[in-house]
C-alpha atoms as a PDB file:
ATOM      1  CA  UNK A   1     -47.792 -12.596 -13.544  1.00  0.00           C
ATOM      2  CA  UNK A   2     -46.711 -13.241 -10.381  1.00  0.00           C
ATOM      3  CA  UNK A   3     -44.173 -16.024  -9.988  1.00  0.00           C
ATOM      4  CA  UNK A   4     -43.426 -16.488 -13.735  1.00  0.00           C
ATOM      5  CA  UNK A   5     -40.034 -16.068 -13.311  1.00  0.00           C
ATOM      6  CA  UNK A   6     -39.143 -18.930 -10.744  1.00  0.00           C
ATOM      7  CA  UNK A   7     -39.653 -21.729 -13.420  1.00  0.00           C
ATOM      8  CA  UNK A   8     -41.359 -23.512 -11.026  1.00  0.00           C
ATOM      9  CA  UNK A   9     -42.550 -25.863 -13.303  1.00  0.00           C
ATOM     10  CA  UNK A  10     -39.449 -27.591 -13.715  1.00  0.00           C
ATOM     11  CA  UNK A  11     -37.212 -29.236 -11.564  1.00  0.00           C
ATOM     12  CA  UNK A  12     -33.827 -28.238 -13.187  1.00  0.00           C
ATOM     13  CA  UNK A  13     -33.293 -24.367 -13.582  1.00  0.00           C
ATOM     14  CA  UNK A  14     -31.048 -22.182 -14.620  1.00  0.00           C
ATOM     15  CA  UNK A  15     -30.148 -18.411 -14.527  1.00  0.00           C
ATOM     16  CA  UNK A  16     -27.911 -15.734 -14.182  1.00  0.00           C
ATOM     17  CA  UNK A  17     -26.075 -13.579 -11.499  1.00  0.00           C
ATOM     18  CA  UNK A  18     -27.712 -11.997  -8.101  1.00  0.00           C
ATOM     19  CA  UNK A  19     -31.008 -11.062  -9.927  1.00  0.00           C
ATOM     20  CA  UNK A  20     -32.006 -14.666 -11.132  1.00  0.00           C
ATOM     21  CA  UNK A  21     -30.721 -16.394  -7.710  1.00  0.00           C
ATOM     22  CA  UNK A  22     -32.657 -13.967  -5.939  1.00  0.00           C
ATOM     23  CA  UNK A  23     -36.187 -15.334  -7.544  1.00  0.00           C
ATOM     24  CA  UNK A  24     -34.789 -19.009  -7.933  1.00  0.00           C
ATOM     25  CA  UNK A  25     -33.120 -19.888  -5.177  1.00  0.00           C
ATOM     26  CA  UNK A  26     -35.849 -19.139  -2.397  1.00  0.00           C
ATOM     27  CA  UNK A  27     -37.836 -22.190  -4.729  1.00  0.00           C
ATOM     28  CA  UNK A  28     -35.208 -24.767  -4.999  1.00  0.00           C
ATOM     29  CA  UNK A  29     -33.929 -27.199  -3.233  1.00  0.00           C
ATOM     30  CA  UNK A  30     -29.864 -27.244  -4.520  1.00  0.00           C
ATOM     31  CA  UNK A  31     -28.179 -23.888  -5.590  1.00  0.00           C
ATOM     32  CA  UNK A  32     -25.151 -24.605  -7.905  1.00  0.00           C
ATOM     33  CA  UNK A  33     -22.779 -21.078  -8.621  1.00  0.00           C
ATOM     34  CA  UNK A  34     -21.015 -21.147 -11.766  1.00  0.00           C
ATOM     35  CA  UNK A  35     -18.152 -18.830 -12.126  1.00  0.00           C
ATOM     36  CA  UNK A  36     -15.986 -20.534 -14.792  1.00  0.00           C
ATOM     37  CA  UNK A  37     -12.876 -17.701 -15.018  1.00  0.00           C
ATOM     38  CA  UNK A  38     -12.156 -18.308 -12.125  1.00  0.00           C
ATOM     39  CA  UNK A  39     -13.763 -18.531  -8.757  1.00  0.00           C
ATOM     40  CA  UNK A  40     -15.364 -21.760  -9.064  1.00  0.00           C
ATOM     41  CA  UNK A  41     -12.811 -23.305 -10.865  1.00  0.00           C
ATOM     42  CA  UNK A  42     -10.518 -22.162  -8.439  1.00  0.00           C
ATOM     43  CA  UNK A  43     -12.822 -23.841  -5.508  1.00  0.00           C
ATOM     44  CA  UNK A  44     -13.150 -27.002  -7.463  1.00  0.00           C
ATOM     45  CA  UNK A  45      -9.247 -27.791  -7.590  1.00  0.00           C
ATOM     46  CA  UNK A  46      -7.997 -26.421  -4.305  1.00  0.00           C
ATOM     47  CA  UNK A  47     -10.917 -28.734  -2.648  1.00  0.00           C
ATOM     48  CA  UNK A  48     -10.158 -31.499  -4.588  1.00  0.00           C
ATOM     49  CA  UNK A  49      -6.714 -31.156  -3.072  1.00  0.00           C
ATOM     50  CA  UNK A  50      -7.824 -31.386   0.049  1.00  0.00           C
ATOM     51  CA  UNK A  51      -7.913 -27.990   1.000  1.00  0.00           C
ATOM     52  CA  UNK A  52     -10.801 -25.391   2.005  1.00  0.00           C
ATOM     53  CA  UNK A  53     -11.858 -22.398   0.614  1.00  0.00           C
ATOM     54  CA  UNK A  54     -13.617 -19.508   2.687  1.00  0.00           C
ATOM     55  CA  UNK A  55     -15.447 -16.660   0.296  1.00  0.00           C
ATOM     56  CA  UNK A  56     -15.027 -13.196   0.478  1.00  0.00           C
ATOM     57  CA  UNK A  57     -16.121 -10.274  -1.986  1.00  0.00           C
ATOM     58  CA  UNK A  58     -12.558  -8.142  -1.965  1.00  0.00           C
ATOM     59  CA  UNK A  59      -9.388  -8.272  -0.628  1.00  0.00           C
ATOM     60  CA  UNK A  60     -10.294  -5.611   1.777  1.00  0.00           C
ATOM     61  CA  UNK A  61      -9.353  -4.537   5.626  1.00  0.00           C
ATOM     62  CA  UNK A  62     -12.468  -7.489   6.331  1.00  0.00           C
ATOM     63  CA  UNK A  63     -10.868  -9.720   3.982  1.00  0.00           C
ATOM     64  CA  UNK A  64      -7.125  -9.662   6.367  1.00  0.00           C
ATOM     65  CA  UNK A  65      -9.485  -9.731   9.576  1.00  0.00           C
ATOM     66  CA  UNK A  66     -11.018 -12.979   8.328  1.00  0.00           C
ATOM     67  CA  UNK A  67      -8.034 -14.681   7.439  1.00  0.00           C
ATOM     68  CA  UNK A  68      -6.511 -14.067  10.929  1.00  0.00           C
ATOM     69  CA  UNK A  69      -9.771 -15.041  12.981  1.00  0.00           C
ATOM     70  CA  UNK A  70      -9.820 -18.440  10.853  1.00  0.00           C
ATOM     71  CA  UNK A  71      -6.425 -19.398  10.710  1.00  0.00           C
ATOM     72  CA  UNK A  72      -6.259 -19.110   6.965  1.00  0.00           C
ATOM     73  CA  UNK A  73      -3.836 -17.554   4.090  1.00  0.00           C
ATOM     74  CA  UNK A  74      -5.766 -14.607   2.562  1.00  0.00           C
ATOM     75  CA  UNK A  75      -5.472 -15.113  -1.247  1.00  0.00           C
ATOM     76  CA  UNK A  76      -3.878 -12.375  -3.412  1.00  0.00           C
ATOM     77  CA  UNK A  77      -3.100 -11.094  -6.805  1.00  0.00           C
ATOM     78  CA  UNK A  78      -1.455 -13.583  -8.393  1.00  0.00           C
ATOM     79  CA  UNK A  79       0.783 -10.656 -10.569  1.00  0.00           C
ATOM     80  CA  UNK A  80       1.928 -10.500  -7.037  1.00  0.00           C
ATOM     81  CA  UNK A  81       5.303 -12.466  -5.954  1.00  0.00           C
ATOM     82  CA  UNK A  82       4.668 -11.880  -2.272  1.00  0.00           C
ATOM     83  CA  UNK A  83       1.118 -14.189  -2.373  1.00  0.00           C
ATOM     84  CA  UNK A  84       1.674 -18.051  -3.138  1.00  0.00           C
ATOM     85  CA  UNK A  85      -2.265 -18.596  -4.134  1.00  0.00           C
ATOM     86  CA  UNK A  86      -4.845 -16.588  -5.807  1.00  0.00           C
ATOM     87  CA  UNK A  87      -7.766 -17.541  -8.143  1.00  0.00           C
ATOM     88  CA  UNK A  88      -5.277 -18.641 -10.229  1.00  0.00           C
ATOM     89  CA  UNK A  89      -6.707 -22.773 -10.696  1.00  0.00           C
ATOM     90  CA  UNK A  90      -3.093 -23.757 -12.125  1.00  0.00           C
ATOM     91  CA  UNK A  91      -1.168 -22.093  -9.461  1.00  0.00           C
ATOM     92  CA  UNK A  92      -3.736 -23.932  -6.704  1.00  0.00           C
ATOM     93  CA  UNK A  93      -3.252 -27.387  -8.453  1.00  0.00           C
ATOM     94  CA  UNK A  94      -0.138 -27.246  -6.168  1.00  0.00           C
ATOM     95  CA  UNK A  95      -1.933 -25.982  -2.711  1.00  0.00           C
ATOM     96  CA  UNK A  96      -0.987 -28.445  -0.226  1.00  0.00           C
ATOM     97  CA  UNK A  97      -4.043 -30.455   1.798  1.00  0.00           C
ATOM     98  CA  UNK A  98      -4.956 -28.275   4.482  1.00  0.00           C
ATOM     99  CA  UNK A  99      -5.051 -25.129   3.830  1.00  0.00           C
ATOM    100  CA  UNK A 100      -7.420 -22.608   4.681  1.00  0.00           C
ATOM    101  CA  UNK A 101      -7.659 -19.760   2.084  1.00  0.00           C
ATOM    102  CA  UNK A 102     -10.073 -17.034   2.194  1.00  0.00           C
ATOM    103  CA  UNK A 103     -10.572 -16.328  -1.654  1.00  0.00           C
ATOM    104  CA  UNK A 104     -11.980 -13.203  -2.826  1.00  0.00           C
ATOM    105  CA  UNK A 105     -14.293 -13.053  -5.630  1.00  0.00           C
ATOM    106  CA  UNK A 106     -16.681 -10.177  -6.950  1.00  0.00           C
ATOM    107  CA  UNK A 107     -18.926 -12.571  -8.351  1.00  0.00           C
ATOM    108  CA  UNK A 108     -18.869 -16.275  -7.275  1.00  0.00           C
ATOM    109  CA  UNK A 109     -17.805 -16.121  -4.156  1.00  0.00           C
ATOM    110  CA  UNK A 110     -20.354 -13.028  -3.418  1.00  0.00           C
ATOM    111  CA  UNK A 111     -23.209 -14.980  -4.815  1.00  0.00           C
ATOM    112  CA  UNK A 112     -22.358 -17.972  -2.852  1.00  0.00           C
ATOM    113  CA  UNK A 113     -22.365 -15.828   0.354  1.00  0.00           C
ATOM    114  CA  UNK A 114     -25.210 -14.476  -0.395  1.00  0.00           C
ATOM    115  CA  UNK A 115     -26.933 -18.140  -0.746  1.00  0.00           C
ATOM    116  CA  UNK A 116     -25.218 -19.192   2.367  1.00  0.00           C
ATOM    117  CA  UNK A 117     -26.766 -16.184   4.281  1.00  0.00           C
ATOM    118  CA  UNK A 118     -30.230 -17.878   3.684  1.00  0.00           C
ATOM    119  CA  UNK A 119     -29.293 -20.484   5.104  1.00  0.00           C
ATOM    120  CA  UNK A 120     -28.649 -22.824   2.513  1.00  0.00           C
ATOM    121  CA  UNK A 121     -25.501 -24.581   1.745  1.00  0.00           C
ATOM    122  CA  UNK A 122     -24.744 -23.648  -2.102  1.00  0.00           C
ATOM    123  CA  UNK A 123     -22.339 -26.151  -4.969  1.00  0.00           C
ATOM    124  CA  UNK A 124     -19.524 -24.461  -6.585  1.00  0.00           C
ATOM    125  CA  UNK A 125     -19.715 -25.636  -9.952  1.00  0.00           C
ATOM    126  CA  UNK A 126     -17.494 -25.871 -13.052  1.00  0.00           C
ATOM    127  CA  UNK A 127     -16.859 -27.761 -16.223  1.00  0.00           C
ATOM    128  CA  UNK A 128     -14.052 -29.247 -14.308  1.00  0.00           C
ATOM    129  CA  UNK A 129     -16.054 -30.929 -11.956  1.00  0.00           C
ATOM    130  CA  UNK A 130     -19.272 -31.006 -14.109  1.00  0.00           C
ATOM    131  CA  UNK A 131     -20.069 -35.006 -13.959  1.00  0.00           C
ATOM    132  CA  UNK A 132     -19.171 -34.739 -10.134  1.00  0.00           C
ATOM    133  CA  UNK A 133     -21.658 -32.120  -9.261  1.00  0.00           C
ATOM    134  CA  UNK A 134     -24.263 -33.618 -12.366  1.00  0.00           C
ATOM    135  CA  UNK A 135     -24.365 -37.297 -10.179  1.00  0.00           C
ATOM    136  CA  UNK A 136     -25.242 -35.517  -6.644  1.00  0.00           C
ATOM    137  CA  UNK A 137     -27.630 -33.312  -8.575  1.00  0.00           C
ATOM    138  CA  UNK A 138     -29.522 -36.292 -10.482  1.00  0.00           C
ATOM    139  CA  UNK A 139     -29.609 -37.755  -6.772  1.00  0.00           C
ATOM    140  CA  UNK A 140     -31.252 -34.594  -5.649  1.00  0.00           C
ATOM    141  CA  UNK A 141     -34.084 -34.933  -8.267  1.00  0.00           C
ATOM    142  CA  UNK A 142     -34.914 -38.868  -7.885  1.00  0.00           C
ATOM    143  CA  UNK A 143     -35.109 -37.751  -4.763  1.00  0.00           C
ATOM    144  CA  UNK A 144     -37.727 -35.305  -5.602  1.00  0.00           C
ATOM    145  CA  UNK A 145     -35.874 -32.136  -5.085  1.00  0.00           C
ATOM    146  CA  UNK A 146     -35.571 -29.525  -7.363  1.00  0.00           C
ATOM    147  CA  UNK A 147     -32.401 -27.420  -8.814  1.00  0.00           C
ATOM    148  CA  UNK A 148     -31.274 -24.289  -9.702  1.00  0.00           C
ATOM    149  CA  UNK A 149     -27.779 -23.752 -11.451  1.00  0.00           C
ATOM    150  CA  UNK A 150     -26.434 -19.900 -11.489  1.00  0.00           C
ATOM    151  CA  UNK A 151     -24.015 -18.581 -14.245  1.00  0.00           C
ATOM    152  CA  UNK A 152     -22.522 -15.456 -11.815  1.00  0.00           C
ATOM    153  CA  UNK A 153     -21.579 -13.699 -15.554  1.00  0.00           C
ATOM    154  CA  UNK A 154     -19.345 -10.575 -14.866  1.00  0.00           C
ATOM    155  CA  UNK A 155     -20.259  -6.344 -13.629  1.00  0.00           C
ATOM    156  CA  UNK A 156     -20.065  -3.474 -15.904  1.00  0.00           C
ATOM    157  CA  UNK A 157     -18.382  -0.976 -14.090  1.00  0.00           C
ATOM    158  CA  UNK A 158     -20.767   1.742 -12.351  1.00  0.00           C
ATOM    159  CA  UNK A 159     -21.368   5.007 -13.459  1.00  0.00           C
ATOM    160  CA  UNK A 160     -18.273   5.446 -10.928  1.00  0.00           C
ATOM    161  CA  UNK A 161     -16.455   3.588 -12.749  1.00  0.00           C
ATOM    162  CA  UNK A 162     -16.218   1.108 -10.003  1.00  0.00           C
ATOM    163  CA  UNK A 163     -14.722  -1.956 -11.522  1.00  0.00           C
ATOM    164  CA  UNK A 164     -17.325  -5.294 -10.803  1.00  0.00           C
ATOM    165  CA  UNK A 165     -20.174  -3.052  -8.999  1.00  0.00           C
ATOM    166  CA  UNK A 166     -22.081  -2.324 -11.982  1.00  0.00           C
ATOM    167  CA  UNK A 167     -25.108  -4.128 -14.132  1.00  0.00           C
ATOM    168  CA  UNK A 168     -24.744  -7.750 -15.036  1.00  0.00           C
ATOM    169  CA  UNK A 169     -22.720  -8.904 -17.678  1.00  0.00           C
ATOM    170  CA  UNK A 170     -23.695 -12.458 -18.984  1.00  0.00           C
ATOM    171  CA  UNK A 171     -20.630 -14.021 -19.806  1.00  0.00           C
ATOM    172  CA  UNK A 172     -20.444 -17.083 -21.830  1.00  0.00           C
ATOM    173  CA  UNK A 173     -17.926 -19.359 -20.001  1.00  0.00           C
ATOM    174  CA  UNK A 174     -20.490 -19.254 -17.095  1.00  0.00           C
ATOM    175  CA  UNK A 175     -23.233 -20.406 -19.720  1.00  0.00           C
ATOM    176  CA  UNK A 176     -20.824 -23.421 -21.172  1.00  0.00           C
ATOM    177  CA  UNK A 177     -19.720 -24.568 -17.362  1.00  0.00           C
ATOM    178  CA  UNK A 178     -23.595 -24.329 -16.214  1.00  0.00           C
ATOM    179  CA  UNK A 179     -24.680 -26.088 -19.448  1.00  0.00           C
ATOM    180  CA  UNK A 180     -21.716 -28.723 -18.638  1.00  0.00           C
ATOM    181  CA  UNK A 181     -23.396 -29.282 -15.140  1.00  0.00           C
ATOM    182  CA  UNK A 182     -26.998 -29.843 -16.449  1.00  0.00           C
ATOM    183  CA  UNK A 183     -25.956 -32.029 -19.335  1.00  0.00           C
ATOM    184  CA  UNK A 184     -24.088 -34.120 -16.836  1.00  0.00           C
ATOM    185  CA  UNK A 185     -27.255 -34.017 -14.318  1.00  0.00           C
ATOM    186  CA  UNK A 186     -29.290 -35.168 -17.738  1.00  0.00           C
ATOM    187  CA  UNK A 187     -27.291 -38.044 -18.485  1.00  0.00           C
ATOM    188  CA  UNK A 188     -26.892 -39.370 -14.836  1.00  0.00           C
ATOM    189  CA  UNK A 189     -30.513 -39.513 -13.945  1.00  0.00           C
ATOM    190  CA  UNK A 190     -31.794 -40.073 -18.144  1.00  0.00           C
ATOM    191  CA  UNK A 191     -33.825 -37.409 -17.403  1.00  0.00           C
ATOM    192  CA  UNK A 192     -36.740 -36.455 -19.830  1.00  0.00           C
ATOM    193  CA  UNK A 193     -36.858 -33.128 -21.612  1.00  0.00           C
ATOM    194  CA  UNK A 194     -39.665 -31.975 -19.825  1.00  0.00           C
ATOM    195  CA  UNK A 195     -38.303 -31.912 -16.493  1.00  0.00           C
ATOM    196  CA  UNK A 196     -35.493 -28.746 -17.359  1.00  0.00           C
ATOM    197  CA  UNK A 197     -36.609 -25.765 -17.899  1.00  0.00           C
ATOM    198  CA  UNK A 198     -36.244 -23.956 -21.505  1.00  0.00           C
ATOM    199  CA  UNK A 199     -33.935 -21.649 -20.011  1.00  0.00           C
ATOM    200  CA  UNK A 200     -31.629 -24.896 -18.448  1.00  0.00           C
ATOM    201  CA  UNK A 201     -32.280 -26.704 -22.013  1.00  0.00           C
ATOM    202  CA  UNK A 202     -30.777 -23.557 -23.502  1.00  0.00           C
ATOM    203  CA  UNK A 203     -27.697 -23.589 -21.464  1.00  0.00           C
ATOM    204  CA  UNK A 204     -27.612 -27.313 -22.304  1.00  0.00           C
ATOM    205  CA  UNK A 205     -27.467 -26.866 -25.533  1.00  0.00           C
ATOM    206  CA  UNK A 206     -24.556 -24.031 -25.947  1.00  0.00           C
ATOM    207  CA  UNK A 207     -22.495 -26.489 -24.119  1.00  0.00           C
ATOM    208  CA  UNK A 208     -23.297 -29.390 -26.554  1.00  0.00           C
ATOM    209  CA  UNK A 209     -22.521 -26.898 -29.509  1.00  0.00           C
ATOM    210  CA  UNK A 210     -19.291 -25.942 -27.488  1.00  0.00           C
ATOM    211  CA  UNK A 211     -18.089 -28.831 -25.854  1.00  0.00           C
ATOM    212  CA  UNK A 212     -15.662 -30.055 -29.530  1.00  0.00           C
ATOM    213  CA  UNK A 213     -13.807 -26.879 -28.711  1.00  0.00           C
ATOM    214  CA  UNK A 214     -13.835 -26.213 -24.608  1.00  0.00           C
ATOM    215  CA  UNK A 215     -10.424 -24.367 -24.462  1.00  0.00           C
ATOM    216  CA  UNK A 216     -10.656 -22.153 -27.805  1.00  0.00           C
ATOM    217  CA  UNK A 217     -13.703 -21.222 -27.071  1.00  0.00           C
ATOM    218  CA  UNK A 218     -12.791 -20.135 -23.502  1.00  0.00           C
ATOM    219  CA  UNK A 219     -10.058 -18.275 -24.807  1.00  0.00           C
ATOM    220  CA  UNK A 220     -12.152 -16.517 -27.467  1.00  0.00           C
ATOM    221  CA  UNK A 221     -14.382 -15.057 -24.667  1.00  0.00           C
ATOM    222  CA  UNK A 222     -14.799 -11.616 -23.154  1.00  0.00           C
ATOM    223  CA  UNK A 223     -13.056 -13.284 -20.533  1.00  0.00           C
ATOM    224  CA  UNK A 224     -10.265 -15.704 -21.868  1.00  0.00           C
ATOM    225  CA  UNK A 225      -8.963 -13.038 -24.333  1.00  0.00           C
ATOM    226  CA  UNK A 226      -8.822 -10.702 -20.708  1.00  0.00           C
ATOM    227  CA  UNK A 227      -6.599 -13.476 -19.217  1.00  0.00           C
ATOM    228  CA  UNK A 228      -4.689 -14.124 -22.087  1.00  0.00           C
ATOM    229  CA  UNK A 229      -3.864 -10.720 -22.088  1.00  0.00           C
ATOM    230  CA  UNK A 230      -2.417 -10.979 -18.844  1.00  0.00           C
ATOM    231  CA  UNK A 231      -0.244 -14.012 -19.898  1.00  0.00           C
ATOM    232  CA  UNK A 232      -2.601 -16.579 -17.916  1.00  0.00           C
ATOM    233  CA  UNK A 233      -3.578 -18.951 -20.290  1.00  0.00           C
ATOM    234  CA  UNK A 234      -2.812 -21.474 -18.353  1.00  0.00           C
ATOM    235  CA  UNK A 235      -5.912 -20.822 -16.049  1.00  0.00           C
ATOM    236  CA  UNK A 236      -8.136 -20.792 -19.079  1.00  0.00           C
ATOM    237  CA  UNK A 237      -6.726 -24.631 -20.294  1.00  0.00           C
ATOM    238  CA  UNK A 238      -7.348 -25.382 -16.686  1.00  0.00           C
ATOM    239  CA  UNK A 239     -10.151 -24.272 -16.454  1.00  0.00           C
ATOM    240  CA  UNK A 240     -11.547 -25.834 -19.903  1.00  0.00           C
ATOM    241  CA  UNK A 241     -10.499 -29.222 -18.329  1.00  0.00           C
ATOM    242  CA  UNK A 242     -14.131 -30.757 -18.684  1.00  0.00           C
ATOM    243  CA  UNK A 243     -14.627 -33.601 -15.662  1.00  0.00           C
ATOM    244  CA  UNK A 244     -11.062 -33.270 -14.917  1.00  0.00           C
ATOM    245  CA  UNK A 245     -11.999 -33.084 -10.799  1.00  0.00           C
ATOM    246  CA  UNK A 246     -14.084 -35.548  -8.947  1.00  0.00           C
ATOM    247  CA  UNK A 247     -15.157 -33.295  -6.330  1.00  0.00           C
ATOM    248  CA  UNK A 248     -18.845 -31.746  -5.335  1.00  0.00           C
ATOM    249  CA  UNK A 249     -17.210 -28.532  -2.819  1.00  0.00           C
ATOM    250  CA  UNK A 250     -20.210 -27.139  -0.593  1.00  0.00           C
ATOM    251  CA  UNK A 251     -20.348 -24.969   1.164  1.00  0.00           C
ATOM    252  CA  UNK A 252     -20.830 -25.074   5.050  1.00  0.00           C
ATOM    253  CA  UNK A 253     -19.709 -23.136   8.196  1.00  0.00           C
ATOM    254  CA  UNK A 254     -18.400 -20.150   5.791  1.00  0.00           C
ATOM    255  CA  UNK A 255     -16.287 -22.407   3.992  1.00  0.00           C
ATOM    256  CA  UNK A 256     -16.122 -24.761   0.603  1.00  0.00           C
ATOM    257  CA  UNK A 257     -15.272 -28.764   1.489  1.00  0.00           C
ATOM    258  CA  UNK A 258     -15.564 -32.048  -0.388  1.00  0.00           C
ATOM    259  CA  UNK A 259     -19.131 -33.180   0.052  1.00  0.00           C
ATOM    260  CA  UNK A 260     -18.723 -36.151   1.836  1.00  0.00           C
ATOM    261  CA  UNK A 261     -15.481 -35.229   3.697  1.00  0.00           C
END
């Protein structure tokens, strides 16, 4: 059974968190991270605004050493006054072009690292940017590469009790915004059927099913009603802003920029 799970078959992939990039990455050409509340959402508007975004797990000792080495602002909480940006996307629609920020994210920004570290230069994906990142990736398959787009999902805590350290948690904004991505890829390269896997024609379809209602059912999620909590629904309707950026952010030298820029 060897090498079941890499869907080699097919050309477009999907799966979810560390455990699925670990198999499918190693066997495909383009990784694409999806981490819809927030992280890549977050990456998709400050880039497209002309600034760059440098990943880091926590806001840790590392985290403030960073920041200082690169010459960027270290992200923060955004329930904190003190910090001007966090992974707050509608507080970063006003980041000025520029700017260095290391961002710290549990998830996306830990499994983009962690794709970087093999050398590869991983997408940040989103619905926001969806048709962007869809047009390089039907590119990527005329040109007979293949693809592999990663929902991050979310970490039970651990038996700690260690908030984000714990099993996976699917979680379905990641599942819309990847589904967003391969539907775009779909319709800019009229791709058959037979080239995604069932797994990526799966993801494909929630989004379809979704895609009438973006921003209710973002805010209905695990993860909307969690922000909403907070107050932040403004990062969820940003965030449910399907094809609102035209920006593909890779990233290269530990940091996110505009493909092409």
């Amino acid at each position: 059974m060897t090498g079941v799970g890499e869907q080699r078959p097919f050309r477009v992939r999907f799966g979810w968190g560390g455990e699925d990039l670990a198999v499918l990455a190693p066997d495909s050409d383009t990784v694409v991270i999806v981490d819809v509340l927030r992280f890549t959402t977050a990456v998709s508007v400050a880039v497209s605004r002309g600034a760059q975004v440098l990943p880091w797990r926590w806001r840790d000792a590392a985290a403030v050493s960073l920041a200082a080495q690169q010459g960027a602002v270290l992200a923060g909480r955004r329930e904190d006054p003190t910090s001007p940006w966090s992974l707050s996307p509608a507080a970063l629609a006003r980041i000025p072009a520029g700017t260095r920020l290391v961002l710290p994210s549990p998830n996306g920004a830990t499994l983009s690292a962690a794709v970087a570290d093999s050398g590869a230069a991983p997408v940040a994906g989103c619905l926001r940017n969806a048709a962007a990142v869809g047009t390089v990736l039907a590119a990527d398959l005329a040109a007979g590469r293949s693809v592999v787009v990663i929902a991050a999902g979310e970490r039970w805590p651990d038996p700690d009790g260690r908030e984000h350290r714990g099993p996976l948690r699917p979680a379905v904004e990641d599942l819309l915004g990847a589904g967003a991505i391969i539907a775009r890829t779909v319709e800019a390269g009229a791709l058959p059927r037979a080239r995604l896997s069932p797994e990526a024609r799966a993801a494909l379809a929630a989004f379809r099913a979704a895609e009438p209602e973006l921003h209710d059912e973002l805010r209905a999620s695990v993860s909307g009603r969690e922000l909403l909590a907070l107050g932040w629904d403004d990062d969820v309707a940003s965030a449910a802003q399907l094809d609102a950026d035209a920006v593909v952010p890779v990233l290269r030298d530990g940091a996110f920029t505009a493909l092409g820029g």
